[in-house]
PDB file of N, CA and C in Angstrom:
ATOM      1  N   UNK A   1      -2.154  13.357  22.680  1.00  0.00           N
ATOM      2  CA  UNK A   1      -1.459  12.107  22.402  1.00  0.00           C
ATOM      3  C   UNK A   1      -0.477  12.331  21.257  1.00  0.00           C
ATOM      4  N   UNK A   2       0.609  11.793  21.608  1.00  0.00           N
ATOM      5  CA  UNK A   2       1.611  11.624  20.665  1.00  0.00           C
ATOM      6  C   UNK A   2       1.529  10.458  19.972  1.00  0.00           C
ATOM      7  N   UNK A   3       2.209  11.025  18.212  1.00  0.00           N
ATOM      8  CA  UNK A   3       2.642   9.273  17.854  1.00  0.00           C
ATOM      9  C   UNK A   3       3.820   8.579  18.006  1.00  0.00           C
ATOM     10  N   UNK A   4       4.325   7.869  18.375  1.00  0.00           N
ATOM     11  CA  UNK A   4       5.753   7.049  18.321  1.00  0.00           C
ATOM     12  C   UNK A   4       6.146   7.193  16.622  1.00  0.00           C
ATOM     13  N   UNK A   5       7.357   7.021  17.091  1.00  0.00           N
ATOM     14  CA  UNK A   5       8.156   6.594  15.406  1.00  0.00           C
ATOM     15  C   UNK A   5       7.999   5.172  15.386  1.00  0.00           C
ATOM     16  N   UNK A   6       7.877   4.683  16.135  1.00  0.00           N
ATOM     17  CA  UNK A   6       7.869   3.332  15.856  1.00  0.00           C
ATOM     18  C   UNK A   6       6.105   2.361  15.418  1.00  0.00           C
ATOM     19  N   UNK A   7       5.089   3.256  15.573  1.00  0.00           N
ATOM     20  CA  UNK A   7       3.903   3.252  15.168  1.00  0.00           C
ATOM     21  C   UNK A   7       3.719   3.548  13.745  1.00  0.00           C
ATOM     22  N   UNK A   8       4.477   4.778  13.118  1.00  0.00           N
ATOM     23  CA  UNK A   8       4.784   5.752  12.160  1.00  0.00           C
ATOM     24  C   UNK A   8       5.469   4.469  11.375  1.00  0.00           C
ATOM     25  N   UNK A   9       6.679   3.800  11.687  1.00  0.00           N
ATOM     26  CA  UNK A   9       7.305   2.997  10.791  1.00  0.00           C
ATOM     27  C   UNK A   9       6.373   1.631  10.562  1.00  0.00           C
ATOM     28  N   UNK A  10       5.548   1.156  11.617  1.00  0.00           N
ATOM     29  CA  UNK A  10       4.997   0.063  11.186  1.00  0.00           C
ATOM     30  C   UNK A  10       3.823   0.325  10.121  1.00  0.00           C
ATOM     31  N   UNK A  11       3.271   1.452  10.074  1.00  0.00           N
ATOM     32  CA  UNK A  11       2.092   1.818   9.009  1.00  0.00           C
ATOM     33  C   UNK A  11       3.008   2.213   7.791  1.00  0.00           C
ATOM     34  N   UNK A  12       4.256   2.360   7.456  1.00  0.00           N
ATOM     35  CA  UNK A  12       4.854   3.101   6.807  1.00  0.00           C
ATOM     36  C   UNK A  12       5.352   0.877   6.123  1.00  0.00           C
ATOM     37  N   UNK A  13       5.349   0.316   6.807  1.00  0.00           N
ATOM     38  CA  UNK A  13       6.127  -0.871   6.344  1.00  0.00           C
ATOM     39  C   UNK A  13       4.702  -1.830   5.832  1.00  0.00           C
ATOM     40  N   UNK A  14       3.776  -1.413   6.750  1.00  0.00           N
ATOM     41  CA  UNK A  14       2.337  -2.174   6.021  1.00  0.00           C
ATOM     42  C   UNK A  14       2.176  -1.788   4.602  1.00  0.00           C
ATOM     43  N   UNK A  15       2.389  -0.543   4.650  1.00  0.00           N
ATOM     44  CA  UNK A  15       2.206   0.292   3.174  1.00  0.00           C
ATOM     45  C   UNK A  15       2.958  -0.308   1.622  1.00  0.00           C
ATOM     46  N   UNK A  16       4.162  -0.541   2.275  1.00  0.00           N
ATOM     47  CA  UNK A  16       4.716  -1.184   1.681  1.00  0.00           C
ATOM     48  C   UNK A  16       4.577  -2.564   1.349  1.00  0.00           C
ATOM     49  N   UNK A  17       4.432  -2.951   2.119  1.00  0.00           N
ATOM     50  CA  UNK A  17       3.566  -4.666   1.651  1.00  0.00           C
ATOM     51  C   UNK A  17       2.438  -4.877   1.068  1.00  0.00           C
ATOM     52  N   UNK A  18       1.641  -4.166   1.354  1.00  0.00           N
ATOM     53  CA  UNK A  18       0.386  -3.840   0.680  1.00  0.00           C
ATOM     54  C   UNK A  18       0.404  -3.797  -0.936  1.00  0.00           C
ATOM     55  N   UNK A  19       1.415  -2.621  -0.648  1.00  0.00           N
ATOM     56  CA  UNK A  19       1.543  -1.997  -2.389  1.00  0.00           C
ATOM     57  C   UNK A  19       2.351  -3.270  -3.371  1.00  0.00           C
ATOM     58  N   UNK A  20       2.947  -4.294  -2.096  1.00  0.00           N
ATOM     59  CA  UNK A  20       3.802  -5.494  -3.269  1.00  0.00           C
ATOM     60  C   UNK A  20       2.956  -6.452  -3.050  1.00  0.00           C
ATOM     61  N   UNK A  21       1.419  -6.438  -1.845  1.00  0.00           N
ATOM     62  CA  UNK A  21       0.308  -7.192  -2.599  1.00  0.00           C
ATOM     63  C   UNK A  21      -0.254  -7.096  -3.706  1.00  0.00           C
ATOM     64  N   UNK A  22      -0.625  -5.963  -3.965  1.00  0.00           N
ATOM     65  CA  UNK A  22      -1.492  -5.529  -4.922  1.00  0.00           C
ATOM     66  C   UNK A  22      -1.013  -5.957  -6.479  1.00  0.00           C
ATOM     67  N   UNK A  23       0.819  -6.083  -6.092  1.00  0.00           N
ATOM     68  CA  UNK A  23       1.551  -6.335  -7.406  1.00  0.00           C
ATOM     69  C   UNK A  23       0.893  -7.744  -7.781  1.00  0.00           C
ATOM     70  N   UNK A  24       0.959  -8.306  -6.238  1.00  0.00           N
ATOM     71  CA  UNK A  24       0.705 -10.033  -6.775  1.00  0.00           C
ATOM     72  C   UNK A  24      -0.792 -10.437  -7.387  1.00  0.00           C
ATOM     73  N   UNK A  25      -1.631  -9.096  -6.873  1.00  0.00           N
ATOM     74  CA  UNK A  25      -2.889  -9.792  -7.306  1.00  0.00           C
ATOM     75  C   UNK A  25      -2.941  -9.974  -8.521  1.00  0.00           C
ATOM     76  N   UNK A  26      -2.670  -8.399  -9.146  1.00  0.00           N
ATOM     77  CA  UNK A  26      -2.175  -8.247 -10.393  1.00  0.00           C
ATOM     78  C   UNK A  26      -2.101  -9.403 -11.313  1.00  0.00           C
ATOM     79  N   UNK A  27      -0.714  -9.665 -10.694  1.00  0.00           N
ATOM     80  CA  UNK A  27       0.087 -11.150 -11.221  1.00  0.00           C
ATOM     81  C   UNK A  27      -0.589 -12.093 -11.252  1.00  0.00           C
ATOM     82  N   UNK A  28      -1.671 -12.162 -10.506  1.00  0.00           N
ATOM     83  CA  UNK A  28      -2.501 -13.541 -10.492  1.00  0.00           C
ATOM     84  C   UNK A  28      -3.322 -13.165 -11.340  1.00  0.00           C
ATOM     85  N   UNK A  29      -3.905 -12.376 -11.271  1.00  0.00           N
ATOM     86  CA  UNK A  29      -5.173 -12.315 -11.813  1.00  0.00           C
ATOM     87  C   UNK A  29      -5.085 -12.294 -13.274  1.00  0.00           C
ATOM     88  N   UNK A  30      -4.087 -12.516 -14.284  1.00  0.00           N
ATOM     89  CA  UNK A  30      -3.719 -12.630 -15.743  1.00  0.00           C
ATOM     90  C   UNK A  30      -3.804 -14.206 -15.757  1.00  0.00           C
ATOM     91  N   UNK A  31      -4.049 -14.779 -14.733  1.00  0.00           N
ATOM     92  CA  UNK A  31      -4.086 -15.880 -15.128  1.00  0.00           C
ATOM     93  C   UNK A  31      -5.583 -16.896 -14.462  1.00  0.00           C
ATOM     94  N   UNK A  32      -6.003 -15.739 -13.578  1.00  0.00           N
ATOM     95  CA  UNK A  32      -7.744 -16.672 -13.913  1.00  0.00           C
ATOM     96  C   UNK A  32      -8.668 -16.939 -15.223  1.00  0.00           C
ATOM     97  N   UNK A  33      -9.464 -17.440 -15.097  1.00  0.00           N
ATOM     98  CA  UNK A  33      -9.991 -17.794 -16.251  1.00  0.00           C
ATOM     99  C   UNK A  33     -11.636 -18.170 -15.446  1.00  0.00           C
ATOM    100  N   UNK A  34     -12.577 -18.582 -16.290  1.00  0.00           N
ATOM    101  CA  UNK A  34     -13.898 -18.812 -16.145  1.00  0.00           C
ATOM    102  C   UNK A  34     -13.939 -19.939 -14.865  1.00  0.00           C
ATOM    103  N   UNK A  35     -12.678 -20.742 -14.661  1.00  0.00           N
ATOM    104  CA  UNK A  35     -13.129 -22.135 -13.588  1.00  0.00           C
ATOM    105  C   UNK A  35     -12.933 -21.471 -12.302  1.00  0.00           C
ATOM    106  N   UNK A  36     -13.487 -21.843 -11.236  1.00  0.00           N
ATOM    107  CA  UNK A  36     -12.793 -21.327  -9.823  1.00  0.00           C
ATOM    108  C   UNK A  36     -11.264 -21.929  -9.292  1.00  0.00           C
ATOM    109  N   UNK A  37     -10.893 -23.115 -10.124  1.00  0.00           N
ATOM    110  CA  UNK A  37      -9.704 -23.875  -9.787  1.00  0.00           C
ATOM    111  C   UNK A  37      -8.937 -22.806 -10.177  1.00  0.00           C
ATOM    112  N   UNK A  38      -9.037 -22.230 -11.419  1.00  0.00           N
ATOM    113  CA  UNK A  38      -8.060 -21.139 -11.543  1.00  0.00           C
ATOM    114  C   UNK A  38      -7.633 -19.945 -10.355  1.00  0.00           C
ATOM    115  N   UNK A  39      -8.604 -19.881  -9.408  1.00  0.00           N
ATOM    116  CA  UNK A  39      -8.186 -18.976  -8.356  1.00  0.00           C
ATOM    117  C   UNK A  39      -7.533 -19.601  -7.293  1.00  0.00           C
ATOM    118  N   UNK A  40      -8.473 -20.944  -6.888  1.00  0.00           N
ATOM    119  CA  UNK A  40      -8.110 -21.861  -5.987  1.00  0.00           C
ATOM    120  C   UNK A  40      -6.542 -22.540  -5.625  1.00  0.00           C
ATOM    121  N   UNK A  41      -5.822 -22.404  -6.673  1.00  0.00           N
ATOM    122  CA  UNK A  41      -4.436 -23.076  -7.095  1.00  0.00           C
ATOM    123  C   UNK A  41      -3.328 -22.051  -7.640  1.00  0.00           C
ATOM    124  N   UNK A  42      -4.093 -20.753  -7.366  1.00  0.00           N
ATOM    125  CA  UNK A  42      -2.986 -19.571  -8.251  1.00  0.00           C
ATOM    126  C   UNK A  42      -1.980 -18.919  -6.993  1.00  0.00           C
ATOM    127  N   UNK A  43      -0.826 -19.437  -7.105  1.00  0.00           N
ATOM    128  CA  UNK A  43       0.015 -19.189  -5.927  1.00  0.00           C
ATOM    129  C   UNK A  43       0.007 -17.727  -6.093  1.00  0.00           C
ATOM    130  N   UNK A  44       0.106 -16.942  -7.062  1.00  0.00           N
ATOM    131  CA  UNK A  44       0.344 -15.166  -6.703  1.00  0.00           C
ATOM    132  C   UNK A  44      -0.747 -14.804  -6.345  1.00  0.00           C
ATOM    133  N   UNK A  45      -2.270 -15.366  -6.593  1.00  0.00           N
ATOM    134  CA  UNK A  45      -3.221 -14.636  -5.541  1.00  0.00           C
ATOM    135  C   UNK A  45      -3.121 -14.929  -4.054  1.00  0.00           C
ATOM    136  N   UNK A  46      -2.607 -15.858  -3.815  1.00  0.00           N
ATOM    137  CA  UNK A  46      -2.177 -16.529  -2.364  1.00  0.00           C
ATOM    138  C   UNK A  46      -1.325 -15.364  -1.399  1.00  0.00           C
ATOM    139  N   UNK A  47      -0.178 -15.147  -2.344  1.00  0.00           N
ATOM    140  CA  UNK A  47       0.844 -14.463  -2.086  1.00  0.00           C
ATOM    141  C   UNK A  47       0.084 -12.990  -1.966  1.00  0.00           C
ATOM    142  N   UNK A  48      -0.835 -12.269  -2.989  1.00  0.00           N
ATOM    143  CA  UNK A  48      -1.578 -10.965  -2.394  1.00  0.00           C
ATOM    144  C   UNK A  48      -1.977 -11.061  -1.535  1.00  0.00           C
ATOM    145  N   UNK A  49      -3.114 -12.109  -1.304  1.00  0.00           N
ATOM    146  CA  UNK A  49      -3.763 -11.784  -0.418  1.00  0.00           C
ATOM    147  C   UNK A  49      -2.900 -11.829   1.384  1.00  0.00           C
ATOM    148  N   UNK A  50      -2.006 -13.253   1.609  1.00  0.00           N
ATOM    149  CA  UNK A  50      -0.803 -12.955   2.285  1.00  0.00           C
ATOM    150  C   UNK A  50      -0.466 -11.357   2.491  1.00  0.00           C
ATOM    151  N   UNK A  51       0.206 -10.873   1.782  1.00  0.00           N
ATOM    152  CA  UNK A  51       0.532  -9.402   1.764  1.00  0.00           C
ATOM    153  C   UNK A  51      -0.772  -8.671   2.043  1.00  0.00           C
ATOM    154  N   UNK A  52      -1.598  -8.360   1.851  1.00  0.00           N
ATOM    155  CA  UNK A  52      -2.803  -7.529   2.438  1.00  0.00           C
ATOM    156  C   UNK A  52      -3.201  -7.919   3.571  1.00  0.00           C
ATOM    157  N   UNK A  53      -2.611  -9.381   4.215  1.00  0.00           N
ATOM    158  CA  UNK A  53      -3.174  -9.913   5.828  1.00  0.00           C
ATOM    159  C   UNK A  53      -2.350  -9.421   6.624  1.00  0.00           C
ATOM    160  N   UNK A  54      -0.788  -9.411   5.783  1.00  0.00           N
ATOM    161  CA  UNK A  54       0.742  -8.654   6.559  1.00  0.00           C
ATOM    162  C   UNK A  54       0.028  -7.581   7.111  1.00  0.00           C
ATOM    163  N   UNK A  55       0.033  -6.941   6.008  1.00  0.00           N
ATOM    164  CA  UNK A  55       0.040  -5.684   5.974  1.00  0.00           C
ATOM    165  C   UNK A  55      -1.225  -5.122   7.426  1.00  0.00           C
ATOM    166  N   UNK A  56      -2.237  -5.726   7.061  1.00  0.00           N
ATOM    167  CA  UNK A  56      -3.381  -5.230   7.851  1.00  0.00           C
ATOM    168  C   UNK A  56      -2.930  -5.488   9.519  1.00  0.00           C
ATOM    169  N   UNK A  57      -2.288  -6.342   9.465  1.00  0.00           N
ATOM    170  CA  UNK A  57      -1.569  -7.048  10.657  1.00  0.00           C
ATOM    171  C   UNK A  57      -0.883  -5.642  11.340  1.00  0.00           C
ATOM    172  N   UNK A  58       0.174  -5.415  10.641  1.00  0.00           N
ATOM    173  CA  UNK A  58       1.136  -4.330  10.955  1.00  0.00           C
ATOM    174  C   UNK A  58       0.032  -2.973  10.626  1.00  0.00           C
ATOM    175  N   UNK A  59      -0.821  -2.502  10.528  1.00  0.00           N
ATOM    176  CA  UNK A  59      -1.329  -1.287  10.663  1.00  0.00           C
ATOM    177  C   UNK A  59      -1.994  -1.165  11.667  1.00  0.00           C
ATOM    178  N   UNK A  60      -3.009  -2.624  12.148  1.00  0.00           N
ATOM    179  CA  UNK A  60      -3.881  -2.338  13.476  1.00  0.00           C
ATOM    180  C   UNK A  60      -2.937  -2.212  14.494  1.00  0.00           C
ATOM    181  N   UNK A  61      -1.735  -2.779  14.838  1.00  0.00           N
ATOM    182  CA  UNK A  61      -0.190  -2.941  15.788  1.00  0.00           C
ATOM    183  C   UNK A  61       0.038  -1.299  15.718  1.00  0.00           C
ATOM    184  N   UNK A  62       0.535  -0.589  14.724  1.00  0.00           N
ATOM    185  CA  UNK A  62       0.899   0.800  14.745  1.00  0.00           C
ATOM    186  C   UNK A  62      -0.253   1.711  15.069  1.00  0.00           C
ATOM    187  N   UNK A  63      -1.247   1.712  14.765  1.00  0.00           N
ATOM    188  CA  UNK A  63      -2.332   2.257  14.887  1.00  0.00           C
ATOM    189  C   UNK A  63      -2.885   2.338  15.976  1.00  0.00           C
ATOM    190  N   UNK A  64      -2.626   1.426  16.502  1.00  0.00           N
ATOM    191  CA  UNK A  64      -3.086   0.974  18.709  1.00  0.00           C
ATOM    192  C   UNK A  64      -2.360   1.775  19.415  1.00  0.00           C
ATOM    193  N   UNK A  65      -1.100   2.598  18.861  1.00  0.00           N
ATOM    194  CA  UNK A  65      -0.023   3.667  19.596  1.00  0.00           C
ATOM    195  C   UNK A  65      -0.237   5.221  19.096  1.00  0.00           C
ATOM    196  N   UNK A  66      -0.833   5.466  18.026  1.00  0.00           N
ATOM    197  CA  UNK A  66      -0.710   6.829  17.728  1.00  0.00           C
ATOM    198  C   UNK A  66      -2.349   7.407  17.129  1.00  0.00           C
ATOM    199  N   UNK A  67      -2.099   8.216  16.765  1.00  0.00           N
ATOM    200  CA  UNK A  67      -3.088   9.423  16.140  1.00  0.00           C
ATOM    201  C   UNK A  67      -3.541   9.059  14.900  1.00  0.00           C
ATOM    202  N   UNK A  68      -5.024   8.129  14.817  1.00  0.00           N
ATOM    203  CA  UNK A  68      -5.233   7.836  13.671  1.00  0.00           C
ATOM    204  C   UNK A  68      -5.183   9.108  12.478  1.00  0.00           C
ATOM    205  N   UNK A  69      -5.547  10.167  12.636  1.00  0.00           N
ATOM    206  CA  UNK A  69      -5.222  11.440  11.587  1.00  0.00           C
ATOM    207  C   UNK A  69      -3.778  11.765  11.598  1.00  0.00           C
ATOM    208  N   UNK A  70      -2.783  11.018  12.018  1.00  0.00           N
ATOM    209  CA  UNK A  70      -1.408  10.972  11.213  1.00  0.00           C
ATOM    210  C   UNK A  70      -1.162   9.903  10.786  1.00  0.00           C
ATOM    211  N   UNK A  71      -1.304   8.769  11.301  1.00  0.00           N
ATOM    212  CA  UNK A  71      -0.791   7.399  10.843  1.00  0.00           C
ATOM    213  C   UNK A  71      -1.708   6.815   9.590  1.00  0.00           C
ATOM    214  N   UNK A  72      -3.368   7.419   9.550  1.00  0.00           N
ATOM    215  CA  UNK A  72      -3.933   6.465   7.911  1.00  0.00           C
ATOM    216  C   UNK A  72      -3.387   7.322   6.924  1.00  0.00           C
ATOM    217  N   UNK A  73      -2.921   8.489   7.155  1.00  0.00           N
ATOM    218  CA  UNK A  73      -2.284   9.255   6.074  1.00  0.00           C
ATOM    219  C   UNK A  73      -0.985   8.420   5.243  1.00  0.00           C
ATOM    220  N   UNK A  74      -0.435   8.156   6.255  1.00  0.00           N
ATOM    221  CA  UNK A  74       0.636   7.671   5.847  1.00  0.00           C
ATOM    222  C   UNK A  74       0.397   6.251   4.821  1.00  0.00           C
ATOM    223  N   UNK A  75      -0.612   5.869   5.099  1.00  0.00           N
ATOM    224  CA  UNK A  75      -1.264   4.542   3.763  1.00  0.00           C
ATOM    225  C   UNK A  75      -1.161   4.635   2.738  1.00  0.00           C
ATOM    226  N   UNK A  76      -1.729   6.278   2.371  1.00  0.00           N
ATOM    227  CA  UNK A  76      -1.905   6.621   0.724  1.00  0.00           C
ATOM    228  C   UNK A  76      -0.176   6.464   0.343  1.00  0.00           C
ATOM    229  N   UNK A  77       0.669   6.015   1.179  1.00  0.00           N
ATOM    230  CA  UNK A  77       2.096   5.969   0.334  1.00  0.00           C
ATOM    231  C   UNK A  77       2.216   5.031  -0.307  1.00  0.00           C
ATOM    232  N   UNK A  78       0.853   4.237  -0.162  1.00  0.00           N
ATOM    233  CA  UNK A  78       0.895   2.479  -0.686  1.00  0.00           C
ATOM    234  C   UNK A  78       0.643   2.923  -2.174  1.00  0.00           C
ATOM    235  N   UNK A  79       0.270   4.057  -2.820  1.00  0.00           N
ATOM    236  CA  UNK A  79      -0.017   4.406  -3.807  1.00  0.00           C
ATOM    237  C   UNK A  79       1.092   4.927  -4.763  1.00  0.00           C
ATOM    238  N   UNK A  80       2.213   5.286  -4.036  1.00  0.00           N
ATOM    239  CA  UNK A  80       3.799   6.107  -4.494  1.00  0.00           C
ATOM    240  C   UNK A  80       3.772   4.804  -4.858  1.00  0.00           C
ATOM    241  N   UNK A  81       4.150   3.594  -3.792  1.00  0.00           N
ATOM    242  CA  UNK A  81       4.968   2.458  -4.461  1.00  0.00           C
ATOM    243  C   UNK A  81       4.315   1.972  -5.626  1.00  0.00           C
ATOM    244  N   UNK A  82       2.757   1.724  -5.276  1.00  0.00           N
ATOM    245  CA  UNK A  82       2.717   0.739  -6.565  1.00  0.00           C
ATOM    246  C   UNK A  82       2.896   1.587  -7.778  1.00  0.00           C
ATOM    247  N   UNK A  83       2.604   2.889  -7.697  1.00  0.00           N
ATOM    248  CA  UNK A  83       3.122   3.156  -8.908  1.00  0.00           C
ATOM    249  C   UNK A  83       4.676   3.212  -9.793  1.00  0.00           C
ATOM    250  N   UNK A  84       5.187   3.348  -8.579  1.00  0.00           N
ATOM    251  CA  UNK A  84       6.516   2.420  -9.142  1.00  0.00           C
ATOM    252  C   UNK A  84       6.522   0.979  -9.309  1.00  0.00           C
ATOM    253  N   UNK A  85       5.881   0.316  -8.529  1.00  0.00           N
ATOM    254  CA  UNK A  85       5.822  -1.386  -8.920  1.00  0.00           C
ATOM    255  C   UNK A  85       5.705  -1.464 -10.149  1.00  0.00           C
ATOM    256  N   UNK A  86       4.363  -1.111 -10.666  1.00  0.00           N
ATOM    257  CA  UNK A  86       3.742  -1.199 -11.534  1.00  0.00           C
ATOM    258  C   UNK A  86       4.330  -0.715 -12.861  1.00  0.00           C
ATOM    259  N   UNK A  87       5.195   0.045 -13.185  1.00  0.00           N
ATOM    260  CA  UNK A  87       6.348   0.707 -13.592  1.00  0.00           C
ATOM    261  C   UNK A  87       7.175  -0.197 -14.385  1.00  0.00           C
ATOM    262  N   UNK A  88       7.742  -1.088 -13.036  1.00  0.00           N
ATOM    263  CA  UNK A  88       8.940  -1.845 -12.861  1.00  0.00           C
ATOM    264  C   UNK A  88       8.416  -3.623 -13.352  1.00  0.00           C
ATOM    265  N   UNK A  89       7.078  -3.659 -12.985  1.00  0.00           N
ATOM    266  CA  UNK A  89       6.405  -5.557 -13.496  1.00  0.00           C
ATOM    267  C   UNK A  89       5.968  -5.093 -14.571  1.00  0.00           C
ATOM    268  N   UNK A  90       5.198  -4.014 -14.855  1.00  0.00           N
ATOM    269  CA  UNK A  90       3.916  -4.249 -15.825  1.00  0.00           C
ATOM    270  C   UNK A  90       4.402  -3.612 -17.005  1.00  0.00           C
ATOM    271  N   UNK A  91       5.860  -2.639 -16.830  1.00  0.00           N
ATOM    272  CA  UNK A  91       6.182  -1.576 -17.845  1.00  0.00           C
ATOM    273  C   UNK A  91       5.032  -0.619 -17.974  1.00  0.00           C
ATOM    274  N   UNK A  92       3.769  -0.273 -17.008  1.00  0.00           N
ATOM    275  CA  UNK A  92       2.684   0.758 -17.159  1.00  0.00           C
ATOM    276  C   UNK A  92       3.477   2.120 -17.262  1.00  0.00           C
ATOM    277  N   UNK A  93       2.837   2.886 -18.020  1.00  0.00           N
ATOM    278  CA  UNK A  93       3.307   4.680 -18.151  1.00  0.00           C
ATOM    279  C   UNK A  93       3.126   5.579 -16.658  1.00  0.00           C
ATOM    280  N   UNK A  94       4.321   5.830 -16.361  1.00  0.00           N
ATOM    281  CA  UNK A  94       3.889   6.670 -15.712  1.00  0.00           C
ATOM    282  C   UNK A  94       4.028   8.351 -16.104  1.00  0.00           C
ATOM    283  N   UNK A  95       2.607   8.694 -16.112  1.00  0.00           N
ATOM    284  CA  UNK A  95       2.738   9.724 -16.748  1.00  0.00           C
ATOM    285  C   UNK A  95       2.453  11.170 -16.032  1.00  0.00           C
ATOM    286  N   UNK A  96       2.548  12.079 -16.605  1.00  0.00           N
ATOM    287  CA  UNK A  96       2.700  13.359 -16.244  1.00  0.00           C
ATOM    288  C   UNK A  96       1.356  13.586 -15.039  1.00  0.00           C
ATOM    289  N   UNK A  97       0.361  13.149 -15.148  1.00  0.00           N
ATOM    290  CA  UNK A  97      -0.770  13.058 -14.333  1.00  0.00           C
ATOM    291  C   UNK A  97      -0.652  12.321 -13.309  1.00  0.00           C
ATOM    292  N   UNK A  98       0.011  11.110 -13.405  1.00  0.00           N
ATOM    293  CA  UNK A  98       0.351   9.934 -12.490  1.00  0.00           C
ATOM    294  C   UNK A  98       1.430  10.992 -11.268  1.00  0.00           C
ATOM    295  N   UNK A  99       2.594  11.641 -11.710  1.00  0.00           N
ATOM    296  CA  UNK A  99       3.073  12.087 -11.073  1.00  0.00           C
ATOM    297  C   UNK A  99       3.073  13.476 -10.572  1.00  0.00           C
ATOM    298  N   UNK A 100       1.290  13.681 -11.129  1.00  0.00           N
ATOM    299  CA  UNK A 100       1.066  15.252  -9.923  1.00  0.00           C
ATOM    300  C   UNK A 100       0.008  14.776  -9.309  1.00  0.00           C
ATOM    301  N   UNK A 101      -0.586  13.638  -9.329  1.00  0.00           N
ATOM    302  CA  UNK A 101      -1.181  12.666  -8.472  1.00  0.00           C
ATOM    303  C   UNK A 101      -0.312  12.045  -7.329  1.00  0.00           C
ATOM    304  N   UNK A 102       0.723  12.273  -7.421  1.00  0.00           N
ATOM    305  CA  UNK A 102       1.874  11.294  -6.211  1.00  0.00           C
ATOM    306  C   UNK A 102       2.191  12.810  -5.441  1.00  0.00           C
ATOM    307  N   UNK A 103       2.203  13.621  -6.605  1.00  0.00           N
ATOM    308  CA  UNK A 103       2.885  15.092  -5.793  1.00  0.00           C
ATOM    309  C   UNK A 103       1.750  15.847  -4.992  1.00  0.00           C
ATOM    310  N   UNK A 104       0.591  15.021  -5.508  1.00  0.00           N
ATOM    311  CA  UNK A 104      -0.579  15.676  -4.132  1.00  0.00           C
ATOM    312  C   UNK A 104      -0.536  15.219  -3.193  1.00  0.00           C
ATOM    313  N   UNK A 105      -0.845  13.665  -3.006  1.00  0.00           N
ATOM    314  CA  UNK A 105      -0.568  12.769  -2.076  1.00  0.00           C
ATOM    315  C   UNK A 105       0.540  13.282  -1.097  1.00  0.00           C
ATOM    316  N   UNK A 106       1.682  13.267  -1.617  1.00  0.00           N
ATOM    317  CA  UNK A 106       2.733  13.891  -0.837  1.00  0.00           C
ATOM    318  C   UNK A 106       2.579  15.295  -0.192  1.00  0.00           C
ATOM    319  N   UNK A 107       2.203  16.561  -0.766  1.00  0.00           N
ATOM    320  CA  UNK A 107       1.895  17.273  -0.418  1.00  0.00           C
ATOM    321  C   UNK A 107       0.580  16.946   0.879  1.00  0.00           C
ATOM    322  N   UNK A 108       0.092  16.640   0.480  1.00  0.00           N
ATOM    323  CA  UNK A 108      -1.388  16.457   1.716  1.00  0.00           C
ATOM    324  C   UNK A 108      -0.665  15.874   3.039  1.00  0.00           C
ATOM    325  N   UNK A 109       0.022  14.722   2.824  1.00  0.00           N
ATOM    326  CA  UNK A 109       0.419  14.227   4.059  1.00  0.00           C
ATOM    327  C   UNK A 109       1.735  15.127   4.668  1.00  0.00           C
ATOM    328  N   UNK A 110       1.904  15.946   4.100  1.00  0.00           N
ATOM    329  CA  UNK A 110       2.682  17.003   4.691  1.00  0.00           C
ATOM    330  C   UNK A 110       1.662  18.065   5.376  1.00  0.00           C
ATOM    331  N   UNK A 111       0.980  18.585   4.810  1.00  0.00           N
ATOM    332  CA  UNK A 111       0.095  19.242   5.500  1.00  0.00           C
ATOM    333  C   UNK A 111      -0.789  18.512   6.686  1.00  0.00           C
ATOM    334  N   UNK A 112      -0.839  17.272   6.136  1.00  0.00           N
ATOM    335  CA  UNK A 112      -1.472  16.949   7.439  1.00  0.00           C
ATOM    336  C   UNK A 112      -0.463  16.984   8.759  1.00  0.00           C
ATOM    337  N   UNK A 113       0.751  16.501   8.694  1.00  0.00           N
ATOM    338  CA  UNK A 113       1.447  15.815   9.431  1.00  0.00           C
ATOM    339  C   UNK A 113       1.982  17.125  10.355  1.00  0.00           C
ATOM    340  N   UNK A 114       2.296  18.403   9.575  1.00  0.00           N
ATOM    341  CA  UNK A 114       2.255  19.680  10.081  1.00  0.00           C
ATOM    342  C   UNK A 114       0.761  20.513  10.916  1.00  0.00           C
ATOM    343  N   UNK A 115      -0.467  19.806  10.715  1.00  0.00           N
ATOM    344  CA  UNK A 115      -1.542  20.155  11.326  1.00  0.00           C
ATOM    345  C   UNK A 115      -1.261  19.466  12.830  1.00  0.00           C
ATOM    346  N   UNK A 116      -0.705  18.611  13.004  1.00  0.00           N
ATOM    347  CA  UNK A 116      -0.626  18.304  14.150  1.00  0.00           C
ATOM    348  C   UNK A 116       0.373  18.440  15.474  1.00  0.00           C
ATOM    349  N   UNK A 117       0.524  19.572  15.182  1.00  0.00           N
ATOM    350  CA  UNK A 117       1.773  20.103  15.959  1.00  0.00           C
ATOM    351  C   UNK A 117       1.598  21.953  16.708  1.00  0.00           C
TER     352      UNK A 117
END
C-alpha cells in the first residue's frame, strides 16, 4: 500500500492545528483559577479544545488512505511548531537542546519515511 499526498497533507495540516491548539490551552489555562466557571466560560480553552477536535478530525480522514508507519510520524511535527508558537506567544527559550530535539524528530521521520520504499 501506498500513501497519497493528499493523506500526507491532511496529517501534516492536523499537525498544525493541533500545535495552535495546544497554544490556546496554554492561553487559557493562565486564567483558571480554583472555580469550575473559570473553565466553563474561558473562550481559549474552547478554542483548544476546537483545535484538537479539528485536528483529530483531519488525521482519522488521512489516516483511512495511507500507511499508518508514515503518516503518525508525521504528528511529531506538531512539536517543530509549537515550539515555535511558543517562541512567538510565550517569548519561551528556545534553546540549544530544544533545537537538537527538533533536529531528531526531523531526522527520524526521515529515516522513517526512507524505510518505506
Amino acid at each position: 500500500m501506498t500513501t497519497p499526498v493528499s493523506s500526507m497533507v491532511l496529517v501534516l495540516v492536523g499537525s498544525v492545528i493541533g500545535s495552535v491548539g495546544a497554544i490556546f490551552l496554554k492561553s487559557g489555562a493562565h486564567a483558571v483559577n480554583r472555580h469550575w466557571t473559570s473553565i466553563a466560560f474561558n473562550w481559549r480553552l474552547a478554542v483548544g479544545i476546537g483545535a484538537y477536535l479539528a485536528s483529530s478530525v483531519l488525521f482519522v480522514k488521512g489516516m483511512s488512505n495511507g500507511e499508518l508507519s508514515v503518516l503518525f510520524p508525521l504528528v511529531s511535527l506538531s512539536y517543530v511548531c509549537t515550539l515555535a508558537w511558543s517562541r512567538l506567544f510565550f517569548n519561551e527559550a528556545i534553546t540549544k537542546v530544544k533545537l537538537a530535539g527538533v533536529g531528531l524528530i526531523l531526522v527520524g521521520i526521515t529515516f522513517l519515511s526512507l524505510g518505506s520504499h
